[in-house]
C-alpha atoms as a PDB file:
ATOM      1  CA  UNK A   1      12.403  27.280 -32.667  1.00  0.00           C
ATOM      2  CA  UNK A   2      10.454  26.937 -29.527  1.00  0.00           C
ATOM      3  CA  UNK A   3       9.180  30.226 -27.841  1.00  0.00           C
ATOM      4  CA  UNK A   4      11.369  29.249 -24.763  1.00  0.00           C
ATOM      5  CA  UNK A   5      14.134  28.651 -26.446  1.00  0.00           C
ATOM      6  CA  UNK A   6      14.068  32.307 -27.598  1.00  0.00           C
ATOM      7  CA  UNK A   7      12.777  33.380 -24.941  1.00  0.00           C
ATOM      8  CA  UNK A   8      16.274  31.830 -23.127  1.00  0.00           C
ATOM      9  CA  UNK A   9      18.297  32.730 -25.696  1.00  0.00           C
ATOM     10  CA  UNK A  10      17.633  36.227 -25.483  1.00  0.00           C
ATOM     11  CA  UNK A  11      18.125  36.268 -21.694  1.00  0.00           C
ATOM     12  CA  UNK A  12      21.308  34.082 -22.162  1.00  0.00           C
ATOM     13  CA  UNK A  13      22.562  37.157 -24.651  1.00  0.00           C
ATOM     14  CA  UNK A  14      21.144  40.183 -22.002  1.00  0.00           C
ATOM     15  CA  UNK A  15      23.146  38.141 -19.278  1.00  0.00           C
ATOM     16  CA  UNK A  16      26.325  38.116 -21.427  1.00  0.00           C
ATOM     17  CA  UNK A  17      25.870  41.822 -21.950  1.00  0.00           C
ATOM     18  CA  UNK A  18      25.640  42.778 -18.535  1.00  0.00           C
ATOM     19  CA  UNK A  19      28.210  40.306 -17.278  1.00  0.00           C
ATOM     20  CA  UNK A  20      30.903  42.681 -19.810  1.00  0.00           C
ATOM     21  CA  UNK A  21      29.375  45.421 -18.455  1.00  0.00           C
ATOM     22  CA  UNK A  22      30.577  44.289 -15.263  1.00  0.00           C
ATOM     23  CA  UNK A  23      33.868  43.394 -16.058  1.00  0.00           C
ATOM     24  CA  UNK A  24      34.194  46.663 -18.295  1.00  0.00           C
ATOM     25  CA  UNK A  25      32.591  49.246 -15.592  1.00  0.00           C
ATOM     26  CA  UNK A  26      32.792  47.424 -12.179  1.00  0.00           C
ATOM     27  CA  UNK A  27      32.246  51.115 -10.972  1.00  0.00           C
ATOM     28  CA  UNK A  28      29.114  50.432 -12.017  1.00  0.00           C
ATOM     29  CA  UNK A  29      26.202  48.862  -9.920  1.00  0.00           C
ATOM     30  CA  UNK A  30      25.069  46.268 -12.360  1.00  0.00           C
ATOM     31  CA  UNK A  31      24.863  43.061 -10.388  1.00  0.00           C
ATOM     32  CA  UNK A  32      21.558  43.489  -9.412  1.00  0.00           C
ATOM     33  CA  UNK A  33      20.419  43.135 -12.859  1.00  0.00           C
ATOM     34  CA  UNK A  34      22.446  40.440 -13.533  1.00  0.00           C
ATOM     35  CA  UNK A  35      21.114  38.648 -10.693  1.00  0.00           C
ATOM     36  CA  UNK A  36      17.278  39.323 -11.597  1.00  0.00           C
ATOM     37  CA  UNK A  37      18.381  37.831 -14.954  1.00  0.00           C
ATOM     38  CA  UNK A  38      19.530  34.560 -13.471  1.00  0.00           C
ATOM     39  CA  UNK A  39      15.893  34.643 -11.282  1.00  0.00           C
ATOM     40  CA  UNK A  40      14.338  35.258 -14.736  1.00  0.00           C
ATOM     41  CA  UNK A  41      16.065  32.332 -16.310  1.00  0.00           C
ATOM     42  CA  UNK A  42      15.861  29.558 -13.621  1.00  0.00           C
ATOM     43  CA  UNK A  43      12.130  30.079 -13.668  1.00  0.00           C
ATOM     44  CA  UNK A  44      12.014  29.541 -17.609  1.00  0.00           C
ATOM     45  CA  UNK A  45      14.018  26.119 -16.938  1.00  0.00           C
ATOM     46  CA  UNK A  46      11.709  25.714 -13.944  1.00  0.00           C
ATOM     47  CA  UNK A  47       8.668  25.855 -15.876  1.00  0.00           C
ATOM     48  CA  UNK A  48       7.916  22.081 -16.509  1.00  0.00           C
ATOM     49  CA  UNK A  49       8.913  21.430 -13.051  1.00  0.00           C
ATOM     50  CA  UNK A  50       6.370  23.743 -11.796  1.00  0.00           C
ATOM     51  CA  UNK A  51       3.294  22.485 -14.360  1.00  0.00           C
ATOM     52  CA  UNK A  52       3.767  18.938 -13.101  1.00  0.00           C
ATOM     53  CA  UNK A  53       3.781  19.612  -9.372  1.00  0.00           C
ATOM     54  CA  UNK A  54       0.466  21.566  -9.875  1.00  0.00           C
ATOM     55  CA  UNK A  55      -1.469  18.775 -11.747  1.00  0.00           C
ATOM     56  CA  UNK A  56      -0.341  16.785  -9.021  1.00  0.00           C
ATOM     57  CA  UNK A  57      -1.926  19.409  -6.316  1.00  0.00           C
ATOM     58  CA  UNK A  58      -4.884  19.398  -8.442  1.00  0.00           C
ATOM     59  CA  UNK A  59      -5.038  15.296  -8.426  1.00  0.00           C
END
């Protein structure tokens, strides 16, 4: 399996986590977390997105 793809799956299972945390404890403040998650894994997905518009700065 592909580094990303762990690397995704693991977020995908910390964002599960935290999104029962939030439906558990909504007391608690844990949407921030969440959120910086969801940052972390749109940039993972961004990734080849982001390669190919820098060769193309570079060309």
């Amino acid at each position: 399996m592909p580094k990303k793809q762990v690397t995704l799956n693991r977020i995908d299972k910390n964002l599960a986590t935290i999104a029962e945390g939030i439906t558990l404890h909504p007391d608690l403040d844990l949407w921030p977390y969440f959120d910086l998650l969801e940052a972390e894994r749109q940039k993972h997905l961004d990734r080849p997105n982001r390669l190919k518009e820098a060769l193309n700065r570079v060309k």
